[in-house]
PDB file of N, CA and C in Angstrom:
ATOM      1  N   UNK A   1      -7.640  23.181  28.424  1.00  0.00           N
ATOM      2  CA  UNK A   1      -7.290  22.583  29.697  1.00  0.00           C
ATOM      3  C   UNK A   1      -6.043  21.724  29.507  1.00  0.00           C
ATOM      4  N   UNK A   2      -5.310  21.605  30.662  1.00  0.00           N
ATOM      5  CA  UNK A   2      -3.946  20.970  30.198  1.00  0.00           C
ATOM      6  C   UNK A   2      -3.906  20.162  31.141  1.00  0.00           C
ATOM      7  N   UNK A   3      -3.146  19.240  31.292  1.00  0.00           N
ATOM      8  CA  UNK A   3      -2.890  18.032  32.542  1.00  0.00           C
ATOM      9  C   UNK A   3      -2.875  18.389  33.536  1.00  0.00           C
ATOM     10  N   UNK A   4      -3.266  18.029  34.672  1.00  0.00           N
ATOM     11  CA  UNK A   4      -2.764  17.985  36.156  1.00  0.00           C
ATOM     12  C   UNK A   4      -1.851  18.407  36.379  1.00  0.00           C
ATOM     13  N   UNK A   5      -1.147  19.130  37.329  1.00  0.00           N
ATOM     14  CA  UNK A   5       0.100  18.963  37.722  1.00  0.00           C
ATOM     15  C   UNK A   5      -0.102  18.706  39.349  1.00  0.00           C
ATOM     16  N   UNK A   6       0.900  17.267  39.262  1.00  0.00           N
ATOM     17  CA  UNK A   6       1.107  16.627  41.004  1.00  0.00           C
ATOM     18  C   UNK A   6       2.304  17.118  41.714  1.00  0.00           C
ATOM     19  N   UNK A   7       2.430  17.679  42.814  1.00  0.00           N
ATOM     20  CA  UNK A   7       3.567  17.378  43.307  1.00  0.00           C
ATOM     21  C   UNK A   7       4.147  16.051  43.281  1.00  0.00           C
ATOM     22  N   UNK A   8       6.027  16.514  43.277  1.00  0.00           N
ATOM     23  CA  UNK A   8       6.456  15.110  43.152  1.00  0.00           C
ATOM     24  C   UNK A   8       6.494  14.105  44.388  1.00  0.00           C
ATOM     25  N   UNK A   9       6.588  12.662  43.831  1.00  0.00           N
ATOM     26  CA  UNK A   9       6.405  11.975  45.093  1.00  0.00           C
ATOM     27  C   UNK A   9       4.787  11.924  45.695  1.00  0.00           C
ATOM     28  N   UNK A  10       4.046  12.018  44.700  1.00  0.00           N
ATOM     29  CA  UNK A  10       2.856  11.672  45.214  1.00  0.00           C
ATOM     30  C   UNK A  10       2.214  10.732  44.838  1.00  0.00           C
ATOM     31  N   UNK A  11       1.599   9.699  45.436  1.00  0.00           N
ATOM     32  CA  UNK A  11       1.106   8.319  45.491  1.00  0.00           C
ATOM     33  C   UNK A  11      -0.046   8.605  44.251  1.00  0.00           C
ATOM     34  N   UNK A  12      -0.046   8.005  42.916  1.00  0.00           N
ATOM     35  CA  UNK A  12      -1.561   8.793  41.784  1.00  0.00           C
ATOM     36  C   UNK A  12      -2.491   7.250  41.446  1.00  0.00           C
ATOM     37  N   UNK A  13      -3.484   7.545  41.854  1.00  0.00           N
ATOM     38  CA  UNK A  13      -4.147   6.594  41.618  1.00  0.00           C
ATOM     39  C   UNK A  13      -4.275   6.007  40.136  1.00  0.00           C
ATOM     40  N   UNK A  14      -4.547   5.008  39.548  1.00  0.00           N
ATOM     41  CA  UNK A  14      -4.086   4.620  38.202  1.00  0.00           C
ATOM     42  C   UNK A  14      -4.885   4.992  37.179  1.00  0.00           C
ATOM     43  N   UNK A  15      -6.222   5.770  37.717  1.00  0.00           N
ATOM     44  CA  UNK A  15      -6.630   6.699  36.434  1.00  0.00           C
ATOM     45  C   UNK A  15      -6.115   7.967  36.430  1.00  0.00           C
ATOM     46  N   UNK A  16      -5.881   8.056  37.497  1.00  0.00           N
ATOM     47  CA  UNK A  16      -5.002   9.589  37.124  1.00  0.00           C
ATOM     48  C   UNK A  16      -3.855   9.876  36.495  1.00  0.00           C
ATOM     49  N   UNK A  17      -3.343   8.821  36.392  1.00  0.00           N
ATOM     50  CA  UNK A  17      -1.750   8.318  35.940  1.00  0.00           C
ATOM     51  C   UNK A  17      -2.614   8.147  35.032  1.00  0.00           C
ATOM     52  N   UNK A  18      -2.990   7.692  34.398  1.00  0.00           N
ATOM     53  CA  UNK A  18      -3.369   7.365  33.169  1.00  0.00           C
ATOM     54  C   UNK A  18      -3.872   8.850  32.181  1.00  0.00           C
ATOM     55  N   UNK A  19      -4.951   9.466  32.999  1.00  0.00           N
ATOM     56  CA  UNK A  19      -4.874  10.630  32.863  1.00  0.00           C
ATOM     57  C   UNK A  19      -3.861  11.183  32.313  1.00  0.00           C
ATOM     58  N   UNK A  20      -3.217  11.701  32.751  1.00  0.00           N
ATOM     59  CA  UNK A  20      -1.801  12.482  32.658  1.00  0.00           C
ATOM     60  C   UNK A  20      -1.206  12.068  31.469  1.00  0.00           C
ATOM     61  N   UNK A  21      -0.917  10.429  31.538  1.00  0.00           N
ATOM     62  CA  UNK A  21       0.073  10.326  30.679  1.00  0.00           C
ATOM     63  C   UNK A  21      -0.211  10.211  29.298  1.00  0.00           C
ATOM     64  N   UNK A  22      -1.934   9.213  29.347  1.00  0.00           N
ATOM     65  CA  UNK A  22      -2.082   8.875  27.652  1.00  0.00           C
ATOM     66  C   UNK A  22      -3.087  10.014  27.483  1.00  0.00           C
ATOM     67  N   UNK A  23      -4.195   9.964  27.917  1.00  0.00           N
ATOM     68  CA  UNK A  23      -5.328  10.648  27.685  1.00  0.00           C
ATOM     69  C   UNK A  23      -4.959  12.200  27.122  1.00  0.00           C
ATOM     70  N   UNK A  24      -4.057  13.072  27.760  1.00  0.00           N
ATOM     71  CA  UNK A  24      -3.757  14.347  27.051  1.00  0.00           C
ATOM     72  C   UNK A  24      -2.707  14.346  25.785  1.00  0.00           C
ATOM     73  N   UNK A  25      -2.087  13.144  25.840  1.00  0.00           N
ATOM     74  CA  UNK A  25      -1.374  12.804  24.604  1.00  0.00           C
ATOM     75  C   UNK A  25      -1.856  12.513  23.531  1.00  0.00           C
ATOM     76  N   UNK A  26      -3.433  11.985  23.604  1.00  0.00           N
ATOM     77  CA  UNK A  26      -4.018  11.227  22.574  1.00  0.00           C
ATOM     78  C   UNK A  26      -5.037  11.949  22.115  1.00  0.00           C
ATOM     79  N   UNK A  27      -5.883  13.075  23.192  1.00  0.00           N
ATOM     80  CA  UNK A  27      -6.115  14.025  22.817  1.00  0.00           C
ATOM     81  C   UNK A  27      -5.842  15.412  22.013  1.00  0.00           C
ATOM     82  N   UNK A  28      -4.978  15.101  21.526  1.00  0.00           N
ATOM     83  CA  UNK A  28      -4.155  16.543  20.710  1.00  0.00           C
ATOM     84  C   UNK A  28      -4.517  16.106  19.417  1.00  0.00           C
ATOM     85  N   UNK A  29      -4.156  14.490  19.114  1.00  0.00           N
ATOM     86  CA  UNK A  29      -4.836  13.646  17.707  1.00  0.00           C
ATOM     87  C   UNK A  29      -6.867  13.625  17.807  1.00  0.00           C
ATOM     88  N   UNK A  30      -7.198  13.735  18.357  1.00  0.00           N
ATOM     89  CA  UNK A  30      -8.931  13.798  18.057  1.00  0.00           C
ATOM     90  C   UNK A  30      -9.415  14.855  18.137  1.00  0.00           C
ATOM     91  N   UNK A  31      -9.072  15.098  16.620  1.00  0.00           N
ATOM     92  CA  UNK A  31      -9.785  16.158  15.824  1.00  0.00           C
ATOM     93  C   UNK A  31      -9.958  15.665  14.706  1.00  0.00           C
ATOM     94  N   UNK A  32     -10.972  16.360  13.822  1.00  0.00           N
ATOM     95  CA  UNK A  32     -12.093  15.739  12.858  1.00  0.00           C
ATOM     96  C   UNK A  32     -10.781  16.051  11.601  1.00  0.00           C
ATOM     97  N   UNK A  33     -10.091  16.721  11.846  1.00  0.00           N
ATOM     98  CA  UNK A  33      -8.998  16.821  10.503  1.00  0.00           C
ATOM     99  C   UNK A  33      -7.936  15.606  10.281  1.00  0.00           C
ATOM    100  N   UNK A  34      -7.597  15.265  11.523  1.00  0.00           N
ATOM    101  CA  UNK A  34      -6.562  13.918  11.540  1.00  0.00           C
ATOM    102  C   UNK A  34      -7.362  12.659  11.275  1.00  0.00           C
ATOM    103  N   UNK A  35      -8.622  12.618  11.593  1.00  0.00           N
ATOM    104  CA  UNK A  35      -9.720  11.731  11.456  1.00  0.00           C
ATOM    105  C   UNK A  35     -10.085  11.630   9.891  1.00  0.00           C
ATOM    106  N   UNK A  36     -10.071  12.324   9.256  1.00  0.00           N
ATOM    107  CA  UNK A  36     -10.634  12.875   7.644  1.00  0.00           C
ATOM    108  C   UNK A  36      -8.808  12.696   7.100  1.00  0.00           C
ATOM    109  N   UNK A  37      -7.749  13.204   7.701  1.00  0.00           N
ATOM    110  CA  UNK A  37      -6.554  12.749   6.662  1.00  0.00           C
ATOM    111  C   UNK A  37      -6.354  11.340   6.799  1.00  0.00           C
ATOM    112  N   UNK A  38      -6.686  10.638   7.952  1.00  0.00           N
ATOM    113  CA  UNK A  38      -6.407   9.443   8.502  1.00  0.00           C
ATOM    114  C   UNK A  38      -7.225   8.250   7.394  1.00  0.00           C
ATOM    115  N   UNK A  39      -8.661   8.363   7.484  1.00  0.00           N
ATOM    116  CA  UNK A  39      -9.048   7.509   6.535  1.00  0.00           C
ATOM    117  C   UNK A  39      -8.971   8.082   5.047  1.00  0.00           C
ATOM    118  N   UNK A  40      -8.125   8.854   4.868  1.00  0.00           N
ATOM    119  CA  UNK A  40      -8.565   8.961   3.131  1.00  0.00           C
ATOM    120  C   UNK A  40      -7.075   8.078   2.770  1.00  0.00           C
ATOM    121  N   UNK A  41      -5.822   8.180   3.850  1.00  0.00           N
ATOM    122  CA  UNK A  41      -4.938   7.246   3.246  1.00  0.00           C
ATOM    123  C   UNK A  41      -4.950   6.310   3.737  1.00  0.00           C
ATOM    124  N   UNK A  42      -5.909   5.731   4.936  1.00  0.00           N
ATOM    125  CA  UNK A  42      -6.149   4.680   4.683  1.00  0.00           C
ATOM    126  C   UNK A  42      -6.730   3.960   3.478  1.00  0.00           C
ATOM    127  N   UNK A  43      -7.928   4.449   3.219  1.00  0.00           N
ATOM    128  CA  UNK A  43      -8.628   4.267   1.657  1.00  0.00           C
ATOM    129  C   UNK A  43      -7.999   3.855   0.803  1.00  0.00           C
ATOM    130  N   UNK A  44      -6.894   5.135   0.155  1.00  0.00           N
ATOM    131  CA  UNK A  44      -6.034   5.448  -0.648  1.00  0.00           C
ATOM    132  C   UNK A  44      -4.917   3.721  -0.611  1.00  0.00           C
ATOM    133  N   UNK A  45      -4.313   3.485   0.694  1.00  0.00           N
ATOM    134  CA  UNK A  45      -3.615   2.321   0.972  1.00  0.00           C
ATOM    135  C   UNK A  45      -4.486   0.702   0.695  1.00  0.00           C
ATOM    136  N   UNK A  46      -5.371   0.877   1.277  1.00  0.00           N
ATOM    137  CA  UNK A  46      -6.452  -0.653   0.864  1.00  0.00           C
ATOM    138  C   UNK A  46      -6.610  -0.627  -0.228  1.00  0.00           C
ATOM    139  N   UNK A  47      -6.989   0.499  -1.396  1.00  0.00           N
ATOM    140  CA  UNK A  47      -6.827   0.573  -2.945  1.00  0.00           C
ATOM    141  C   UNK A  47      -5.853   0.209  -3.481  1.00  0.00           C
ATOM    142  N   UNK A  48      -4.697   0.718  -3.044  1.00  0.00           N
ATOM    143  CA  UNK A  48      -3.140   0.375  -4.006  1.00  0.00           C
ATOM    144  C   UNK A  48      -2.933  -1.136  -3.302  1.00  0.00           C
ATOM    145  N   UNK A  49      -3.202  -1.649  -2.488  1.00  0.00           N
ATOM    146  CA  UNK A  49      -2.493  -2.880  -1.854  1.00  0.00           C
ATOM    147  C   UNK A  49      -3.710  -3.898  -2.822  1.00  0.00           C
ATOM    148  N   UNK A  50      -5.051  -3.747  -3.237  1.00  0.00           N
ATOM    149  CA  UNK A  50      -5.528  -4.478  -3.999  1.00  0.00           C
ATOM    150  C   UNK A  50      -5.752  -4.418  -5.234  1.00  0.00           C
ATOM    151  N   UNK A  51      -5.165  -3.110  -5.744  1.00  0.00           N
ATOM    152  CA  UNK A  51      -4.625  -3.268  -7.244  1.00  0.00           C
ATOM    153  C   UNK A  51      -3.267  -3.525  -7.880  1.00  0.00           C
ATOM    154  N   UNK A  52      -2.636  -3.058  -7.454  1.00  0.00           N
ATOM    155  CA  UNK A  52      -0.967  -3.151  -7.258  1.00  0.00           C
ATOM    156  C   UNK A  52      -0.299  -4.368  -6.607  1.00  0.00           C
ATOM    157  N   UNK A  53      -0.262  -3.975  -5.492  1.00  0.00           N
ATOM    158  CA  UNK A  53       0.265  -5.360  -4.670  1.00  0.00           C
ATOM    159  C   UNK A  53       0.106  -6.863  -4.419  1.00  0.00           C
ATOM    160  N   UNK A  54      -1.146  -7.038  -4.241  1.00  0.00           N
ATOM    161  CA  UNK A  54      -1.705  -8.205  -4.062  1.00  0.00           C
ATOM    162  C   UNK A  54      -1.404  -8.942  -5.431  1.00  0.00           C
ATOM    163  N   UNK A  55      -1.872  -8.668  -6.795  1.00  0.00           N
ATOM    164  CA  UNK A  55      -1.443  -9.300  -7.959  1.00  0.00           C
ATOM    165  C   UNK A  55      -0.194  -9.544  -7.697  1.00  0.00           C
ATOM    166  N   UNK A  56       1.005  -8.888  -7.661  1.00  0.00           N
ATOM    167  CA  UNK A  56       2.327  -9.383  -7.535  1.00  0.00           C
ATOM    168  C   UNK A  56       2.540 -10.279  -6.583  1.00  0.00           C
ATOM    169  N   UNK A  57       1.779 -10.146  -5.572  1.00  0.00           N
ATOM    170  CA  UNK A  57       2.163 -10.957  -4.120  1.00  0.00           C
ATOM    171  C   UNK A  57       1.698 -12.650  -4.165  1.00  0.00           C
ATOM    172  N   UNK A  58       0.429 -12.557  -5.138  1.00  0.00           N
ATOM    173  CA  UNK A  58       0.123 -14.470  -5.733  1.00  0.00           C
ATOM    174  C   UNK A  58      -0.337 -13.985  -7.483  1.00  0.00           C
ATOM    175  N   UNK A  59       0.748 -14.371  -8.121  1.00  0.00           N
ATOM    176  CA  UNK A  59       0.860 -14.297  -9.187  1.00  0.00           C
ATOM    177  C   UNK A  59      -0.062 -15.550 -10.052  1.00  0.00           C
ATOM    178  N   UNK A  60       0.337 -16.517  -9.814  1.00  0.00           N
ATOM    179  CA  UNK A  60      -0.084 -17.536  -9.836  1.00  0.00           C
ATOM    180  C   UNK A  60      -1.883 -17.851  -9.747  1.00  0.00           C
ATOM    181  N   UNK A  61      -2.017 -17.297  -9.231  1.00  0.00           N
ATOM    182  CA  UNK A  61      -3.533 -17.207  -8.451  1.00  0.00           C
ATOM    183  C   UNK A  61      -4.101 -16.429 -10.159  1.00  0.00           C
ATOM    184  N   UNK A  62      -3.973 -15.462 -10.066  1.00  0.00           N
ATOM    185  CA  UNK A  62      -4.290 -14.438 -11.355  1.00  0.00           C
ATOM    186  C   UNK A  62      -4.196 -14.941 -12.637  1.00  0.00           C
ATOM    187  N   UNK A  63      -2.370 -15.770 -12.621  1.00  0.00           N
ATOM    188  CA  UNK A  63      -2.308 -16.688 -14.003  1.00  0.00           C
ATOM    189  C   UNK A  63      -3.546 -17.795 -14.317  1.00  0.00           C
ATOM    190  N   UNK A  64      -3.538 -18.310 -13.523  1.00  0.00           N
ATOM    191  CA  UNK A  64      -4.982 -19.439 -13.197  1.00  0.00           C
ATOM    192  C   UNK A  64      -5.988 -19.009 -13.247  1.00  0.00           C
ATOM    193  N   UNK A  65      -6.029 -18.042 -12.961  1.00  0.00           N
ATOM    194  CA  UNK A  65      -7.552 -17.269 -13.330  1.00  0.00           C
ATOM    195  C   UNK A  65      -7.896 -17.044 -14.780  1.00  0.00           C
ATOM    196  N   UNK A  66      -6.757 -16.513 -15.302  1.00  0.00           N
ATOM    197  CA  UNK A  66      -6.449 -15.726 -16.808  1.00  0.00           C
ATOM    198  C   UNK A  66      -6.759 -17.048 -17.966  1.00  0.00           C
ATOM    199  N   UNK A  67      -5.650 -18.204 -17.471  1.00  0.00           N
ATOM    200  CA  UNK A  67      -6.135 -19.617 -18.314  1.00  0.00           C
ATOM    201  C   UNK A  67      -7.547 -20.119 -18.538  1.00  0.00           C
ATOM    202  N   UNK A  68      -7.817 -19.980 -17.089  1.00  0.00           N
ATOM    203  CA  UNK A  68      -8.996 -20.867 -17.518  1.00  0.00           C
ATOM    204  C   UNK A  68     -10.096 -19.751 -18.483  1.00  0.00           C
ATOM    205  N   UNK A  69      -9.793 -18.398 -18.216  1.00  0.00           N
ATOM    206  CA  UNK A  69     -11.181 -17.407 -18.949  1.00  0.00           C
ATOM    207  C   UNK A  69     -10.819 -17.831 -20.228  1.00  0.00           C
ATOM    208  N   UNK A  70      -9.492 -17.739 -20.705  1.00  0.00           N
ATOM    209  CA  UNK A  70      -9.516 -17.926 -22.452  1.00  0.00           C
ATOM    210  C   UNK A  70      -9.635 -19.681 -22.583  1.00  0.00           C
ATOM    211  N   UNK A  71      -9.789 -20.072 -21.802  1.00  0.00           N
ATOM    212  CA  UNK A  71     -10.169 -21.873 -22.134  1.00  0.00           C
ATOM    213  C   UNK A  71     -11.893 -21.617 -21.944  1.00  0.00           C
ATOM    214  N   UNK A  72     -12.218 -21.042 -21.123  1.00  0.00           N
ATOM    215  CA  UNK A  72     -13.510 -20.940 -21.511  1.00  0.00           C
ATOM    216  C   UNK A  72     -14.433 -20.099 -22.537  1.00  0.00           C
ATOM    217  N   UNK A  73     -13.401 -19.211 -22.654  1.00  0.00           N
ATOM    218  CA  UNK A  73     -14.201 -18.222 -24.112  1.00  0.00           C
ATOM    219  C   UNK A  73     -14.143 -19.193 -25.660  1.00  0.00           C
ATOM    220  N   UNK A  74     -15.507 -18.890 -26.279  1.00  0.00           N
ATOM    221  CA  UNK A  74     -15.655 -19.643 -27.243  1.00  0.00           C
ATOM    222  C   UNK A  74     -14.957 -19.259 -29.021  1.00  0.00           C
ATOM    223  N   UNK A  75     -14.211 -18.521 -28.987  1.00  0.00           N
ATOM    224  CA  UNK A  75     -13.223 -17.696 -29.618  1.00  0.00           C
ATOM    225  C   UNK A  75     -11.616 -17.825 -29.237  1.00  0.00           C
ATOM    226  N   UNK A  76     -10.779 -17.747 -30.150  1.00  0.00           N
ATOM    227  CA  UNK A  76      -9.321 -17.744 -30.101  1.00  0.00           C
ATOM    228  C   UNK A  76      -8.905 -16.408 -29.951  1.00  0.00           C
ATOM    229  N   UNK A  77      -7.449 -16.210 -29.913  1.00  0.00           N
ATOM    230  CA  UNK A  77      -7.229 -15.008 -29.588  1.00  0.00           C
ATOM    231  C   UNK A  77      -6.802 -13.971 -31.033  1.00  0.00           C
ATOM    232  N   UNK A  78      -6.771 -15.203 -31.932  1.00  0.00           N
ATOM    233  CA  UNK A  78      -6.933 -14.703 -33.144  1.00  0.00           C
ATOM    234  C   UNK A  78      -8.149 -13.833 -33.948  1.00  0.00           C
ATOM    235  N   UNK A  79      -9.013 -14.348 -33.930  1.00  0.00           N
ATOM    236  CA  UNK A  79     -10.510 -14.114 -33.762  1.00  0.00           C
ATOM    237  C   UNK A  79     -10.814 -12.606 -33.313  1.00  0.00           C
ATOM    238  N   UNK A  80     -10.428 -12.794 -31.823  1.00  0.00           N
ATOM    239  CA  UNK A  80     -10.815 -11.528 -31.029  1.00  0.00           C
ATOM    240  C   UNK A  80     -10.152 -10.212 -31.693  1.00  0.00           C
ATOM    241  N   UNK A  81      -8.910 -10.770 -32.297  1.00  0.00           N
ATOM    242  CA  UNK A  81      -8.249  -9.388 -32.710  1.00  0.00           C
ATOM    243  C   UNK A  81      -8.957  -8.997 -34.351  1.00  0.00           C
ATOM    244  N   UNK A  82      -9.580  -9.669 -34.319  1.00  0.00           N
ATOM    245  CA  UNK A  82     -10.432  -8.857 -35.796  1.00  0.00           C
ATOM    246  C   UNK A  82      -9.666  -8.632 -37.194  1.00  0.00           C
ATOM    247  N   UNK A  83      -8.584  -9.391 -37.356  1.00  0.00           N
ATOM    248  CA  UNK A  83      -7.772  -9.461 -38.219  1.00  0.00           C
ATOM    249  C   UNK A  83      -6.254  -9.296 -38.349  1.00  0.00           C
ATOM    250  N   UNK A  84      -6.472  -8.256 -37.285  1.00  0.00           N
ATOM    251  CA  UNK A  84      -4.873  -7.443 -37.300  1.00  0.00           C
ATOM    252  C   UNK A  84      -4.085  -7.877 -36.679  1.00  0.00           C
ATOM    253  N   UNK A  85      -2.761  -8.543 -36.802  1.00  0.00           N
ATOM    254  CA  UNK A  85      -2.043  -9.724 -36.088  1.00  0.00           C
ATOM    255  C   UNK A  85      -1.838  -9.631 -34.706  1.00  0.00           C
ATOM    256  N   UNK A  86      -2.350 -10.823 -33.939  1.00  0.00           N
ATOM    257  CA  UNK A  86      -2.002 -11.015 -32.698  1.00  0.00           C
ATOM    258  C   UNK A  86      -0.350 -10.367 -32.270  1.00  0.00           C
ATOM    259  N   UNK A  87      -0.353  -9.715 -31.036  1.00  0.00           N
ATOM    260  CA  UNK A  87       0.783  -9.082 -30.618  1.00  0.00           C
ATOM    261  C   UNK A  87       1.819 -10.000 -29.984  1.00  0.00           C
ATOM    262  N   UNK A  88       3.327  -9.709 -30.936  1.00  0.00           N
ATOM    263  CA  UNK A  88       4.521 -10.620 -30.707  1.00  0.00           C
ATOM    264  C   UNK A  88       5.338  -9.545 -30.029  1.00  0.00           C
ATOM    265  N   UNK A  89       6.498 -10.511 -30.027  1.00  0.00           N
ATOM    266  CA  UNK A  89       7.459  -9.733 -29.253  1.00  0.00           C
ATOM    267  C   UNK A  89       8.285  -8.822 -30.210  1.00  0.00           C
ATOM    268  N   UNK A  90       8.335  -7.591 -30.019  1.00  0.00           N
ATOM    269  CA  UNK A  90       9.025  -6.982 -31.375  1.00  0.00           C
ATOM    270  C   UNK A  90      10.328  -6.925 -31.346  1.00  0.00           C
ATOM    271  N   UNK A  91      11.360  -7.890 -30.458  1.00  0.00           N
ATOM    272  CA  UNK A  91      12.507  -8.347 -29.988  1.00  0.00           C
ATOM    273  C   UNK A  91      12.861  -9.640 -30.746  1.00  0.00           C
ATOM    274  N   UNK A  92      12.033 -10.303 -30.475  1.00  0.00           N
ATOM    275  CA  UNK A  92      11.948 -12.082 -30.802  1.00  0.00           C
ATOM    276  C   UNK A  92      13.069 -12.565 -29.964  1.00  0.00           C
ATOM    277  N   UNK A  93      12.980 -12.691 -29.066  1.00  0.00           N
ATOM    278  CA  UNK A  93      14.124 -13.652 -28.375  1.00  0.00           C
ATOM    279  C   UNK A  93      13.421 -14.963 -27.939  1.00  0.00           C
ATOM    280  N   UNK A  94      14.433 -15.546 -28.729  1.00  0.00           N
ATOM    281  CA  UNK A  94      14.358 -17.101 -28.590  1.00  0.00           C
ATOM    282  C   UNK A  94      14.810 -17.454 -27.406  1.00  0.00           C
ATOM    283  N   UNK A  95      15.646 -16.691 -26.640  1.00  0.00           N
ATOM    284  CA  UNK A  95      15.775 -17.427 -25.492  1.00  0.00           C
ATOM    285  C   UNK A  95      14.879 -16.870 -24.131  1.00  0.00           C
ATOM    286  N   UNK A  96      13.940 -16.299 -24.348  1.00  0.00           N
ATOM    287  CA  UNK A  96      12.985 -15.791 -23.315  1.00  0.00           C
ATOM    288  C   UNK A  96      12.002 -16.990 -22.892  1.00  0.00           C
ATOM    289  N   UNK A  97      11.937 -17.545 -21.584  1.00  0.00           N
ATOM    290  CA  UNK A  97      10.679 -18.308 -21.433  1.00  0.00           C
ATOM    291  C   UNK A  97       9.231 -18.001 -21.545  1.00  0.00           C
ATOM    292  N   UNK A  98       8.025 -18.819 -22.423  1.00  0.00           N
ATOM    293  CA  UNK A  98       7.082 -18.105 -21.990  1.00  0.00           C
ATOM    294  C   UNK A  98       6.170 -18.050 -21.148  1.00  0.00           C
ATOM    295  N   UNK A  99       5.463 -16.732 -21.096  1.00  0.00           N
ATOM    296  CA  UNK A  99       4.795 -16.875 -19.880  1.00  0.00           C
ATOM    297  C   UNK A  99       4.311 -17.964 -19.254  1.00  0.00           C
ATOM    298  N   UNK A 100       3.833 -17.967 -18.098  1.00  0.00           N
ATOM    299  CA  UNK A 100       3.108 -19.128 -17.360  1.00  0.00           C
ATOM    300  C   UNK A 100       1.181 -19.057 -18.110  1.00  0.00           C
ATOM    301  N   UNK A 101       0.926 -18.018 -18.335  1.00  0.00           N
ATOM    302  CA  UNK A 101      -0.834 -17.695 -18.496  1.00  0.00           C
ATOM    303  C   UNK A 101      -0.705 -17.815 -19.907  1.00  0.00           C
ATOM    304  N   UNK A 102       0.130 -17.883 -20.963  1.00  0.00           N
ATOM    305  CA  UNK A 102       0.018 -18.667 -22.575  1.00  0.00           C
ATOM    306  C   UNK A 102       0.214 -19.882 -22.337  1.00  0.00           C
ATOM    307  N   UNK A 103       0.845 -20.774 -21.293  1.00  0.00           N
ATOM    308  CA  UNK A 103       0.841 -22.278 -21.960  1.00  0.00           C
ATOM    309  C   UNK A 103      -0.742 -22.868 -21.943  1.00  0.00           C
TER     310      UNK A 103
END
């Protein structure tokens, strides 16, 4: 079934106008396939925005998080590595600041 057709110049009451204009437009999108591609990248998008994004977006938040776990673990980070030397920079630059989550 396809829209109405009015002659022109005819007075349309405002569901019919409405009719016409959104309702068969919006109908072409409700089908169970645009519905099924629709939420899987939605999904797909709420996943990457809270693994990916959000960390970058309050950094800070995460660093603070990160401090306090190794202030509360009862072990160094020496320790944890079981002997084999804690990981340096295999650069060594002295002029690099360090991180915010080692001080």
């Amino acid at each position: 079934m396809s829209p109405i057709r009015y002659p022109p110049g005819v007075k349309l009451p405002p569901f019919a106008r409405f009719y016409d204009n959104v309702y068969w437009k919006v109908k072409r999108y409700m089908k169970p396939q645009f519905f099924g591609v629709f939420a899987t990248v939605t999904i797909i998008g709420a996943a990457f925005w809270m693994i990916a994004i959000q960390p970058m977006i309050s950094h800070e938040y995460y660093a603070e998080k990160q401090r306090e776990r190794w202030k509360r673990m009862p072990v160094s980070r020496e320790q944890l590595a079981g002997g084999l030397p804690v990981w340096r920079d295999p650069f060594d630059r002295e002029d690099r600041k360090t991180p915010s989550y080692a001080k």
